[in-house]
C-alpha atoms as a PDB file:
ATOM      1  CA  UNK A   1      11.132   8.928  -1.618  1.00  0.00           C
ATOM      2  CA  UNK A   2       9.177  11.076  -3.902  1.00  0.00           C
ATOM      3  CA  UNK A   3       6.107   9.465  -3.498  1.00  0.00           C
ATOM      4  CA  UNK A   4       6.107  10.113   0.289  1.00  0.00           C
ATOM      5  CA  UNK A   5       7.555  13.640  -0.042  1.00  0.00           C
ATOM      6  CA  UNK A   6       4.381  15.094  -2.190  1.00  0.00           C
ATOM      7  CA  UNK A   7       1.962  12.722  -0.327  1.00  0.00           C
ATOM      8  CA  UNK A   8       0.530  10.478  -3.228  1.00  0.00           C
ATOM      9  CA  UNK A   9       1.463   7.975  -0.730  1.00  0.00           C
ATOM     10  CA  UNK A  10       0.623   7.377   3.000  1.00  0.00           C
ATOM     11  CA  UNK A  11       3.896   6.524   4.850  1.00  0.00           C
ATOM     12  CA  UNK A  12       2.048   3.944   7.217  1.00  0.00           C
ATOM     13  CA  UNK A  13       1.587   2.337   3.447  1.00  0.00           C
ATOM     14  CA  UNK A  14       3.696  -1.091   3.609  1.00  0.00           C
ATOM     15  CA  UNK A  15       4.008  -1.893  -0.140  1.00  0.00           C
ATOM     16  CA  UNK A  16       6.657   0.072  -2.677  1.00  0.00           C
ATOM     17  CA  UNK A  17       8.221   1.196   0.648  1.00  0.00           C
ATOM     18  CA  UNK A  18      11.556   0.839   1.538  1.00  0.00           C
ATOM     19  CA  UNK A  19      12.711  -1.599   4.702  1.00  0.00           C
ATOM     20  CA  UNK A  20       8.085  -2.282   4.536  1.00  0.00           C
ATOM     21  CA  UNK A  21       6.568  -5.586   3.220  1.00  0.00           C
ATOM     22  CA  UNK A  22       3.932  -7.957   3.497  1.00  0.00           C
ATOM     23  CA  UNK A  23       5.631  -9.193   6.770  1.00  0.00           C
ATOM     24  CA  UNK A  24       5.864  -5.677   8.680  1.00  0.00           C
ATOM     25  CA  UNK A  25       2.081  -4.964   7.306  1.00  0.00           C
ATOM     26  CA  UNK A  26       0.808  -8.764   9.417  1.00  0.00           C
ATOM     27  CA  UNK A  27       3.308  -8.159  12.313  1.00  0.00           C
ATOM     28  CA  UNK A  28       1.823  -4.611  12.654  1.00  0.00           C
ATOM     29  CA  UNK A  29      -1.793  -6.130  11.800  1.00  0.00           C
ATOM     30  CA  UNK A  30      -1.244  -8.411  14.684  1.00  0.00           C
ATOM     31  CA  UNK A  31      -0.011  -6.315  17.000  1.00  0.00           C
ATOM     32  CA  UNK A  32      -3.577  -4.366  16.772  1.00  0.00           C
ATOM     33  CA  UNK A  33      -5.308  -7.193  16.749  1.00  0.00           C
ATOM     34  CA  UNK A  34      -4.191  -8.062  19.807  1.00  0.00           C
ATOM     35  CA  UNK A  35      -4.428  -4.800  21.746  1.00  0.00           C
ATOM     36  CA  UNK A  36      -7.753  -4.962  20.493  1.00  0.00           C
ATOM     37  CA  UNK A  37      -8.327  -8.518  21.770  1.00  0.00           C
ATOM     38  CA  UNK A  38      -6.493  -7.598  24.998  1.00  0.00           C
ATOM     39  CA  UNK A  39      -9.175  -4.667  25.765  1.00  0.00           C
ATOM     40  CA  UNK A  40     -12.295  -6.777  24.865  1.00  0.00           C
ATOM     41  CA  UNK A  41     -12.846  -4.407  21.779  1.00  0.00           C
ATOM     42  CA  UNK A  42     -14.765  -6.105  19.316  1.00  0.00           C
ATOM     43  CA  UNK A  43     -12.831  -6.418  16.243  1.00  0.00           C
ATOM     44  CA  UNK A  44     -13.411  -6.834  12.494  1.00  0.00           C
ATOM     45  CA  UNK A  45     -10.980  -8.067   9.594  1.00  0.00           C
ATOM     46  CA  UNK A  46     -11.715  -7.967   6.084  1.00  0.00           C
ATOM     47  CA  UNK A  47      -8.981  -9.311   3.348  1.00  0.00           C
ATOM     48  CA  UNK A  48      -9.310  -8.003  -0.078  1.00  0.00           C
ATOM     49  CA  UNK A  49      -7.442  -9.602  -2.729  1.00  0.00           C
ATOM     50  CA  UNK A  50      -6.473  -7.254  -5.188  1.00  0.00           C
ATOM     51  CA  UNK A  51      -4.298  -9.329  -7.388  1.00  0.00           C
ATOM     52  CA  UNK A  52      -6.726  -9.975 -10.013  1.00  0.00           C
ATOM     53  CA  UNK A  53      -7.690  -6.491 -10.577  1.00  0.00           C
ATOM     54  CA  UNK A  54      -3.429  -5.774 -10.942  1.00  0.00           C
ATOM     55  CA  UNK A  55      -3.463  -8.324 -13.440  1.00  0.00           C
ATOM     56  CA  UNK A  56      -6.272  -6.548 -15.570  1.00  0.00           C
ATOM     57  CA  UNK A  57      -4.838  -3.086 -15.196  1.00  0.00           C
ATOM     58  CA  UNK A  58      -4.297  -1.084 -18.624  1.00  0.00           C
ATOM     59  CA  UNK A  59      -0.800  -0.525 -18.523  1.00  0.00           C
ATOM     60  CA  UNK A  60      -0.940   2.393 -20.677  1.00  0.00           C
ATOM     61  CA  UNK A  61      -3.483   4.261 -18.414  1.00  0.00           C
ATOM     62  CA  UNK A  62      -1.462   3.387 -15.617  1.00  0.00           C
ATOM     63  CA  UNK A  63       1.802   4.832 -16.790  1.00  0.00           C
ATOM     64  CA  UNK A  64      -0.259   8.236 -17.974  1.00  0.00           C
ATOM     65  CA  UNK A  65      -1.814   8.473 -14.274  1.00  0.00           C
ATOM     66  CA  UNK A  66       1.285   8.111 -12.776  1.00  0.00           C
ATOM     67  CA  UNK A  67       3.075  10.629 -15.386  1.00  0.00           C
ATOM     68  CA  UNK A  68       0.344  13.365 -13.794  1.00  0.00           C
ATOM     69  CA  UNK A  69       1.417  12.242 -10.142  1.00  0.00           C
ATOM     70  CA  UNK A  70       4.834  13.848 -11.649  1.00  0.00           C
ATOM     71  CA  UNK A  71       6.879  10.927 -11.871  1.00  0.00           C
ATOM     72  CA  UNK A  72       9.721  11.169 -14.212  1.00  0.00           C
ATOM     73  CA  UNK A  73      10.155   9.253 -17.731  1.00  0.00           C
ATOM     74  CA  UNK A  74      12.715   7.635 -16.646  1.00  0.00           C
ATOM     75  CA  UNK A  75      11.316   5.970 -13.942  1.00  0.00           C
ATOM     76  CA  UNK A  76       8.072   4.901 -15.856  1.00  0.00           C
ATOM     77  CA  UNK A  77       9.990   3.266 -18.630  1.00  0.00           C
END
């Protein structure tokens, strides 16, 4: 993936990833959660919602970002 391959991306990323979603991201989540648990480390979780701020994004601004990360025409349109 070309996003992974010039590192705009982290791979341990779960979203716009293939065989990754929501559900690997909470499994994973959970499994540190609970080795954390499991060791009596103390252990803080914060959600952030960013849905909203998705919804407000200038598309235009995004498209010319992402044109400097290098991604093609083709894929932007």
């Amino acid at each position: 993936m070309y996003l992974l391959q010039h590192k705009i991306i982290s791979s341990h990323q779960h979203g716009f990833l293939g065989r990754k979603s929501t559900t690997t991201q909470l499994l994973e989540c959970s499994l540190d959660w609970n080795i954390a648990l499991n060791a009596h480390s103390n252990t803080d979780i914060i959600y952030l919602d960013f849905s909203k701020a998705f919804d407000s994004v200038a598309h235009v601004k995004l498209v010319a970002k992402l044109a400097c990360y290098g991604i093609c025409e083709e894929v932007l349109n």
